[in-house]
N, C-alpha and C. Protein backbone atom coordinates (compact mmCIF):
# COMPACT_ATOMS: atom_id res chain seq x y z
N UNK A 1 0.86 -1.17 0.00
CA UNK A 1 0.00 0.00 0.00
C UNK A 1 0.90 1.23 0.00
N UNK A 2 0.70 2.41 -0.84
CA UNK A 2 0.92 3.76 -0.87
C UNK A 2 0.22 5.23 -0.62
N UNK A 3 0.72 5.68 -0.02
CA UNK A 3 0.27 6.96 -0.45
C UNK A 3 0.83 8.07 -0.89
N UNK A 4 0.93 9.18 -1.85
CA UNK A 4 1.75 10.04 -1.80
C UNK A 4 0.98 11.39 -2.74
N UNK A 5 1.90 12.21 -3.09
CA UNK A 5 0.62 13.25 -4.00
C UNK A 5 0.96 13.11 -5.50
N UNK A 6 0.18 13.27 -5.90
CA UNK A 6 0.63 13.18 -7.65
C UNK A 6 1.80 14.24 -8.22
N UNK A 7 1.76 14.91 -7.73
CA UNK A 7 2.54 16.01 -7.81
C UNK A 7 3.89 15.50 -7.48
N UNK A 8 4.65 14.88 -6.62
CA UNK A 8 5.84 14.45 -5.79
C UNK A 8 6.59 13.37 -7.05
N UNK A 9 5.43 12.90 -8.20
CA UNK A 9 5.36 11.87 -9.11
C UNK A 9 6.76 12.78 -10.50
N UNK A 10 8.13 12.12 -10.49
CA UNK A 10 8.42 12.77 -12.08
C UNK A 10 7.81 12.53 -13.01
N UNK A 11 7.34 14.03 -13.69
CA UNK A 11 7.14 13.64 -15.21
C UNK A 11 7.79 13.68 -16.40
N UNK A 12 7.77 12.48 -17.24
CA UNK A 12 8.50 12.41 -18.01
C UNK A 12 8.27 12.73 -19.77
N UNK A 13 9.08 13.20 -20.59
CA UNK A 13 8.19 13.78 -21.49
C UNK A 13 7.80 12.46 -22.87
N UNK A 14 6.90 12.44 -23.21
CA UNK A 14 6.43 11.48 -24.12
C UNK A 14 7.43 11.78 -25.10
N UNK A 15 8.33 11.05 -25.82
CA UNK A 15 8.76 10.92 -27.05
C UNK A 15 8.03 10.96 -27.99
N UNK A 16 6.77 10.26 -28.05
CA UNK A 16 6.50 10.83 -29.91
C UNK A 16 5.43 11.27 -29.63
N UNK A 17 5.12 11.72 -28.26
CA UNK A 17 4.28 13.13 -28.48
C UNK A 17 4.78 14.62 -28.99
N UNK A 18 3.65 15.39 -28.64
CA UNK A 18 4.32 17.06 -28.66
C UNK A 18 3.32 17.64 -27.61
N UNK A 19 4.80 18.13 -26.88
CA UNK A 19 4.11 19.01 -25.62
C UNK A 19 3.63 18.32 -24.26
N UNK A 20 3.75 17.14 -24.53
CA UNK A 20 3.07 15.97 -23.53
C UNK A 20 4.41 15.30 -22.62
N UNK A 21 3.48 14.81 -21.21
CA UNK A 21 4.50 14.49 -20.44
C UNK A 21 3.48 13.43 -19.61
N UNK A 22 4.25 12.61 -19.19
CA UNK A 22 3.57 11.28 -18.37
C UNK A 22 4.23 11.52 -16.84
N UNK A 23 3.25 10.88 -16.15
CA UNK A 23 3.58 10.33 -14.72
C UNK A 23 3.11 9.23 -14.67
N UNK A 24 3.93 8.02 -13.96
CA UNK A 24 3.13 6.82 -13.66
C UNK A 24 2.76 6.93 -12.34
N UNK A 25 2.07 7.11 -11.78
CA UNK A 25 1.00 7.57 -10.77
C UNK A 25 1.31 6.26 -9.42
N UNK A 26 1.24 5.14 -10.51
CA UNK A 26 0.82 3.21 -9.63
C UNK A 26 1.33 3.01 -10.76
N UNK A 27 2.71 2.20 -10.34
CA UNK A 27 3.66 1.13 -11.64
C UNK A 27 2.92 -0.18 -11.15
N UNK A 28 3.27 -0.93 -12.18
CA UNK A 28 3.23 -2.38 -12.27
C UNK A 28 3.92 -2.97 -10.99
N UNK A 29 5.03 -2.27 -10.00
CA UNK A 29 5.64 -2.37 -9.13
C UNK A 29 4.80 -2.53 -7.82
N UNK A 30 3.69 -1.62 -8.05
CA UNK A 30 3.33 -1.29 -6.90
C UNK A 30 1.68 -1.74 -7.01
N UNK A 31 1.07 -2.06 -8.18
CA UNK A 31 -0.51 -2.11 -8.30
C UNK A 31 -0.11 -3.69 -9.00
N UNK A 32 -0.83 -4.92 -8.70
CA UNK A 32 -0.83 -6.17 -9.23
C UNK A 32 -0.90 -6.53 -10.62
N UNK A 33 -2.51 -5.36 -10.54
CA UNK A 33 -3.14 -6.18 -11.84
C UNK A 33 -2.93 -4.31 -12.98
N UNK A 34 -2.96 -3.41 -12.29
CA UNK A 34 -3.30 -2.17 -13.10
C UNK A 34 -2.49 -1.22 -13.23
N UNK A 35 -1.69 -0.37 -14.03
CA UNK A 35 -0.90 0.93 -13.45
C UNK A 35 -2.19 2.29 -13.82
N UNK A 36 -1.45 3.02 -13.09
CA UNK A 36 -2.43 4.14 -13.45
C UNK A 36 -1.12 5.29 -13.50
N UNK A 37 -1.65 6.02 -14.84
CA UNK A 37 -0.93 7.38 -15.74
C UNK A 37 -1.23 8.78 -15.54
N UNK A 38 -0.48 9.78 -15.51
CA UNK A 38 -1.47 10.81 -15.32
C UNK A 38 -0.73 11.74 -16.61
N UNK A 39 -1.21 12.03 -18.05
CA UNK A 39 -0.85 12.50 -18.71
C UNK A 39 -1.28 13.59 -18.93
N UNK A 40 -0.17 14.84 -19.78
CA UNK A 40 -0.72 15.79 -18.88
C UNK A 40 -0.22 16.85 -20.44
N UNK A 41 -0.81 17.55 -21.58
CA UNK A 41 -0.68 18.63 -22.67
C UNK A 41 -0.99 19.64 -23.04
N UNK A 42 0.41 20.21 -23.43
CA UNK A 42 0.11 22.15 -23.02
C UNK A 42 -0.77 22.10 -24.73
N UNK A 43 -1.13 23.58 -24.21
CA UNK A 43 -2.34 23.55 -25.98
C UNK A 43 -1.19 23.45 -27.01
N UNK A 44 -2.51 23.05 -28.18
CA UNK A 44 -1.52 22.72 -29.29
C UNK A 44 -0.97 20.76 -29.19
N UNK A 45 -0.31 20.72 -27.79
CA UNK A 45 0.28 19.51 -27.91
C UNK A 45 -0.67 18.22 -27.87
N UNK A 46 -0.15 16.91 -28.01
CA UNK A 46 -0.95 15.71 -28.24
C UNK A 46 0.11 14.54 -28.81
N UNK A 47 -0.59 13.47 -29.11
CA UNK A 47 0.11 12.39 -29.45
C UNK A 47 -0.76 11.66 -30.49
N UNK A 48 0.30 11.61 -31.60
CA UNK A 48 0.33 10.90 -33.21
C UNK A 48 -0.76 9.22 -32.94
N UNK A 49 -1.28 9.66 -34.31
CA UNK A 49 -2.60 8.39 -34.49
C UNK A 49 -0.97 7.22 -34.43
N UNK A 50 -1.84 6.31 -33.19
CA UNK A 50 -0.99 5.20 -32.83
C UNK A 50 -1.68 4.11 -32.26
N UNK A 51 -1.26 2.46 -32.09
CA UNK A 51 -2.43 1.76 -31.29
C UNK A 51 -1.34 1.07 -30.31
N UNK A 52 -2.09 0.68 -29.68
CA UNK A 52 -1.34 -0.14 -28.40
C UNK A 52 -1.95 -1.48 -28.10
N UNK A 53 -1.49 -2.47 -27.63
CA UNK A 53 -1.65 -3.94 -27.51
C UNK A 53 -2.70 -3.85 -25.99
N UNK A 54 -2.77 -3.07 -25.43
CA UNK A 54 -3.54 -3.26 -24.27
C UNK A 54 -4.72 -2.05 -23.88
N UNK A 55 -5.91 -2.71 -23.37
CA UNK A 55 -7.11 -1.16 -23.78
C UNK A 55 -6.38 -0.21 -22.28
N UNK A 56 -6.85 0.93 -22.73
CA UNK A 56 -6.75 2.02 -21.90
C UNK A 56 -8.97 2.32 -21.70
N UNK A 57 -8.68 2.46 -19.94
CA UNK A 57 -9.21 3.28 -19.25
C UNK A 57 -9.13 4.43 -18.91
N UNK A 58 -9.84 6.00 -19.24
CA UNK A 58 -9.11 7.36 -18.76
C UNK A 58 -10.21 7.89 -18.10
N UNK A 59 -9.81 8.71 -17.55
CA UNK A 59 -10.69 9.92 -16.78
C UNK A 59 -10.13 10.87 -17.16
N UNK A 60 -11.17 12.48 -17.68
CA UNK A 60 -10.38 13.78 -18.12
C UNK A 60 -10.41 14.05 -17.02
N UNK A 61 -9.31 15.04 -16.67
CA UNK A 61 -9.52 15.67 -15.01
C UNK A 61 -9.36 17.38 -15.31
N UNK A 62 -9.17 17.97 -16.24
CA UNK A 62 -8.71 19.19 -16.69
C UNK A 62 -8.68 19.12 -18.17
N UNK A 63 -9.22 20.54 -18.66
CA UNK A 63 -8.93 20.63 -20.30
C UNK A 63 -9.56 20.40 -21.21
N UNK A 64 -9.38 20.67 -22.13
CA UNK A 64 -10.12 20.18 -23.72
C UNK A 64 -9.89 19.37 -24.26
N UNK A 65 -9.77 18.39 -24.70
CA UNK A 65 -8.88 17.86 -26.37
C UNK A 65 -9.98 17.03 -27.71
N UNK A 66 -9.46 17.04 -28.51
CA UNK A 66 -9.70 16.34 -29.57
C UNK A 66 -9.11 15.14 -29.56
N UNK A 67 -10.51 14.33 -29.54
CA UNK A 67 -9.51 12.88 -29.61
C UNK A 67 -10.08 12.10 -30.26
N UNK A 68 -8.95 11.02 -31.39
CA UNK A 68 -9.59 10.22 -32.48
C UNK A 68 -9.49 8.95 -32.00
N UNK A 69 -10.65 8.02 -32.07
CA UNK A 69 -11.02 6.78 -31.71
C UNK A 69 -11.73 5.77 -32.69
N UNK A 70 -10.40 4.57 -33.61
CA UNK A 70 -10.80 4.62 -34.70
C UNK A 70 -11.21 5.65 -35.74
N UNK A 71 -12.46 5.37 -36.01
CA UNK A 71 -13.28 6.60 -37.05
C UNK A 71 -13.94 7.51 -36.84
N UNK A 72 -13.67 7.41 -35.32
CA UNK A 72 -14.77 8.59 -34.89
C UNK A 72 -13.81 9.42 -34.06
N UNK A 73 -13.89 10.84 -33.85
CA UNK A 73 -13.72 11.80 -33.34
C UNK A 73 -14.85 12.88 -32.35
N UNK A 74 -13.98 12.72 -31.17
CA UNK A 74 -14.65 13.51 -29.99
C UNK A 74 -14.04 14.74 -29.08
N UNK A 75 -14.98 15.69 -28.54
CA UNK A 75 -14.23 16.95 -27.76
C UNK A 75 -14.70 16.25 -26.23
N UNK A 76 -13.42 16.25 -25.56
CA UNK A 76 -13.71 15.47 -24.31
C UNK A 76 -13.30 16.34 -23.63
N UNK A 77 -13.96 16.69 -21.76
CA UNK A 77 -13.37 17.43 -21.15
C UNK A 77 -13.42 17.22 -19.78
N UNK A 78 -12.86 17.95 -18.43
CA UNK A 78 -13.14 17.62 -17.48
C UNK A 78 -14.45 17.08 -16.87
N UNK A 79 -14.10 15.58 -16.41
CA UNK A 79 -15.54 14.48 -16.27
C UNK A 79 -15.77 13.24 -17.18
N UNK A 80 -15.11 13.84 -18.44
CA UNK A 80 -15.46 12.98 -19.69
C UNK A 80 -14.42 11.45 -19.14
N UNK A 81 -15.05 10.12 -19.33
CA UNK A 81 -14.62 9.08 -19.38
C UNK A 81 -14.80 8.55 -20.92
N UNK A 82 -13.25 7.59 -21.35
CA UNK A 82 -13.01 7.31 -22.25
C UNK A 82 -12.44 6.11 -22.14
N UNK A 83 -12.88 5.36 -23.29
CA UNK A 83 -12.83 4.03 -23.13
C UNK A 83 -11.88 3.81 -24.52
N UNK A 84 -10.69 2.86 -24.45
CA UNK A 84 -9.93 2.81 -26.27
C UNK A 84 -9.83 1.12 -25.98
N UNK A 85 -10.19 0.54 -27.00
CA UNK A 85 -10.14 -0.82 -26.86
C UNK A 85 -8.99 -1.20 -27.42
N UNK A 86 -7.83 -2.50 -26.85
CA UNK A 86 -6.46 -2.58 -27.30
C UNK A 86 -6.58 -2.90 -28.76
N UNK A 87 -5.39 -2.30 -29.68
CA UNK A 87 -5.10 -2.07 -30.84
C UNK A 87 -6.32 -1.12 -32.09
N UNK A 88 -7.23 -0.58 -31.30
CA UNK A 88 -7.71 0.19 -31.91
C UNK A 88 -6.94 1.66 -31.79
N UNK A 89 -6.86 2.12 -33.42
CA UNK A 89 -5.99 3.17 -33.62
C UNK A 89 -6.94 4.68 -32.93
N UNK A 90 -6.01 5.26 -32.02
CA UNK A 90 -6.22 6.45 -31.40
C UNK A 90 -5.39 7.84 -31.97
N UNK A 91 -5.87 9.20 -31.19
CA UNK A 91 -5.11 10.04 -30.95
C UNK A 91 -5.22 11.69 -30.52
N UNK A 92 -4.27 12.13 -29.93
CA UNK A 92 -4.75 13.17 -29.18
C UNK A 92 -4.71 14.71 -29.27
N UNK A 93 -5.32 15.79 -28.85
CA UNK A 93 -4.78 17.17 -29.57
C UNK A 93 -6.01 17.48 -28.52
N UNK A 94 -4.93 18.84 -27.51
CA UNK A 94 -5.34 19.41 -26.71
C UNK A 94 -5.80 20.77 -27.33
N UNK A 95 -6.88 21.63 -27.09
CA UNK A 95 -7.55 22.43 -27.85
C UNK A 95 -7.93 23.56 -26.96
N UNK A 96 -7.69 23.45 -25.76
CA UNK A 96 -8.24 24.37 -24.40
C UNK A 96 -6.62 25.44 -24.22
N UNK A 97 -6.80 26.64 -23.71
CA UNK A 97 -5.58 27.07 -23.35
C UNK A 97 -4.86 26.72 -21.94
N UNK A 98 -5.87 25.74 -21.32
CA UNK A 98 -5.05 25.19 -20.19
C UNK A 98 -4.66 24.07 -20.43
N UNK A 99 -3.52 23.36 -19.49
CA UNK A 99 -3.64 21.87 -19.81
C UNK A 99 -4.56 20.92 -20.36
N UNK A 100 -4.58 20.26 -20.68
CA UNK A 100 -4.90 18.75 -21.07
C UNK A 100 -4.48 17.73 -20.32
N UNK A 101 -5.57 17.36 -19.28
CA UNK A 101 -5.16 16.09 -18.09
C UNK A 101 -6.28 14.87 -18.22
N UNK A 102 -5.07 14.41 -18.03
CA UNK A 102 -6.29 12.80 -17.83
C UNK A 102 -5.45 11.76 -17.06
N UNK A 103 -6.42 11.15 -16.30
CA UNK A 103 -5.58 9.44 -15.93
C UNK A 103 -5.94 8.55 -17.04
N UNK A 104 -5.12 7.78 -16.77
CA UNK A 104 -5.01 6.43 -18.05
C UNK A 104 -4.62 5.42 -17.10
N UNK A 105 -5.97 4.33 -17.08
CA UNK A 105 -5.39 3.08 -16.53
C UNK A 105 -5.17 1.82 -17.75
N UNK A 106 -4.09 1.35 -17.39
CA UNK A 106 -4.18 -0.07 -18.17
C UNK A 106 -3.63 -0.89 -17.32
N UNK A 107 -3.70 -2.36 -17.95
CA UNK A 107 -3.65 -3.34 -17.42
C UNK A 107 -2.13 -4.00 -17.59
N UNK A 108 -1.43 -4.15 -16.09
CA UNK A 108 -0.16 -4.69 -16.77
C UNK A 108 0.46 -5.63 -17.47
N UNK A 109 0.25 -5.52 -18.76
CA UNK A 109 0.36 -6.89 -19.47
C UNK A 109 1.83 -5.76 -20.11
N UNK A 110 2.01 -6.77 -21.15
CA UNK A 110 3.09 -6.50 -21.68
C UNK A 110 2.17 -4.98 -23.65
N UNK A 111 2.60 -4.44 -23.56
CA UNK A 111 2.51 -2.72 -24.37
C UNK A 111 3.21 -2.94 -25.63
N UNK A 112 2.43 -3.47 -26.48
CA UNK A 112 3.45 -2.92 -27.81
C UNK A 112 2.55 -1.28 -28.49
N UNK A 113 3.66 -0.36 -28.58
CA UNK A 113 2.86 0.92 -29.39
C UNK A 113 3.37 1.00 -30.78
N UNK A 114 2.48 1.19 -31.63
CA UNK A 114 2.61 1.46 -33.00
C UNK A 114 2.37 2.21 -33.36
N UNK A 115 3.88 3.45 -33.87
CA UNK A 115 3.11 4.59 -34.25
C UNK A 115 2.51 4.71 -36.15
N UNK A 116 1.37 5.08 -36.37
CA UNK A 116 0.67 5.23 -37.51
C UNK A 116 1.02 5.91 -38.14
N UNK A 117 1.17 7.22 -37.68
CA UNK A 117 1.36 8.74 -38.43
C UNK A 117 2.00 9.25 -37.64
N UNK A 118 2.06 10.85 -37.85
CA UNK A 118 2.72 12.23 -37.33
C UNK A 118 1.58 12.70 -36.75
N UNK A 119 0.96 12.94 -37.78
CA UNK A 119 -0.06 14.29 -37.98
C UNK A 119 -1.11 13.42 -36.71
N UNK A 120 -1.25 14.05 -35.67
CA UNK A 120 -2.68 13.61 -34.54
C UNK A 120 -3.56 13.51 -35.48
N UNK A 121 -4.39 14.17 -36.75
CA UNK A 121 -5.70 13.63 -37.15
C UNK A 121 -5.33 12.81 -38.56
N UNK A 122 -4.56 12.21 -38.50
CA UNK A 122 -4.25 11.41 -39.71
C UNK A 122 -2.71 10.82 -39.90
């Protein structure tokens, strides 16, 4: 068991994002079955249509963004829950002049990411 503040957490900056930075909140170290993320993009920034081997769970906690899910596209914001099922192609673009926050839980299995593109909407 832990406790500590999210804040105390380094963040680290996403590589093939822009503008984006991660905290792992609960590693695989410390949570059995789940880690939990707290990702976090100044406007403008986001991360390239990409899919991943394992689904993500999020909560927005702050912000705007545009986000592509498969074929569909949504404006999600503080409250908004989002669901990405593993290897369905995603992606992100913060649109608010404040941050862009969300948790991201997944499941600790083993993560392959594939990036698709550059461009967040294509």
């Amino acid at each position: 068991m832990s406790v500590k503040h999210a804040n105390e957490v380094p963040a680290q900056e996403v590589k093939a994002g822009k503008d984006t930075v991660i905290q792992v909140l609960i590693s695989a170290e410390e949570g059995p079955h789940f880690a939990m993320r707290r990702f976090t993009m100044q406007k403008g920034g986001g991360m390239p249509l990409h899919t991943n081997a394992v689904e993500h769970e999020q909560y927005v906690v702050g912000g705007r963004a545009r986000i592509g899910i498969g074929d569909e596209v949504y404006e999600v914001q503080a409250g908004d829950v989002v669901f990405i099922p593993a290897g369905v192609p995603h992606w992100y673009e913060c649109i608010s002049e404040e941050p862009f926050q969300f948790l991201c839980i997944v499941p600790n299995q083993p993560d392959k990411i594939t990036i698709l593109a550059q461009d967040p909407a294509n």
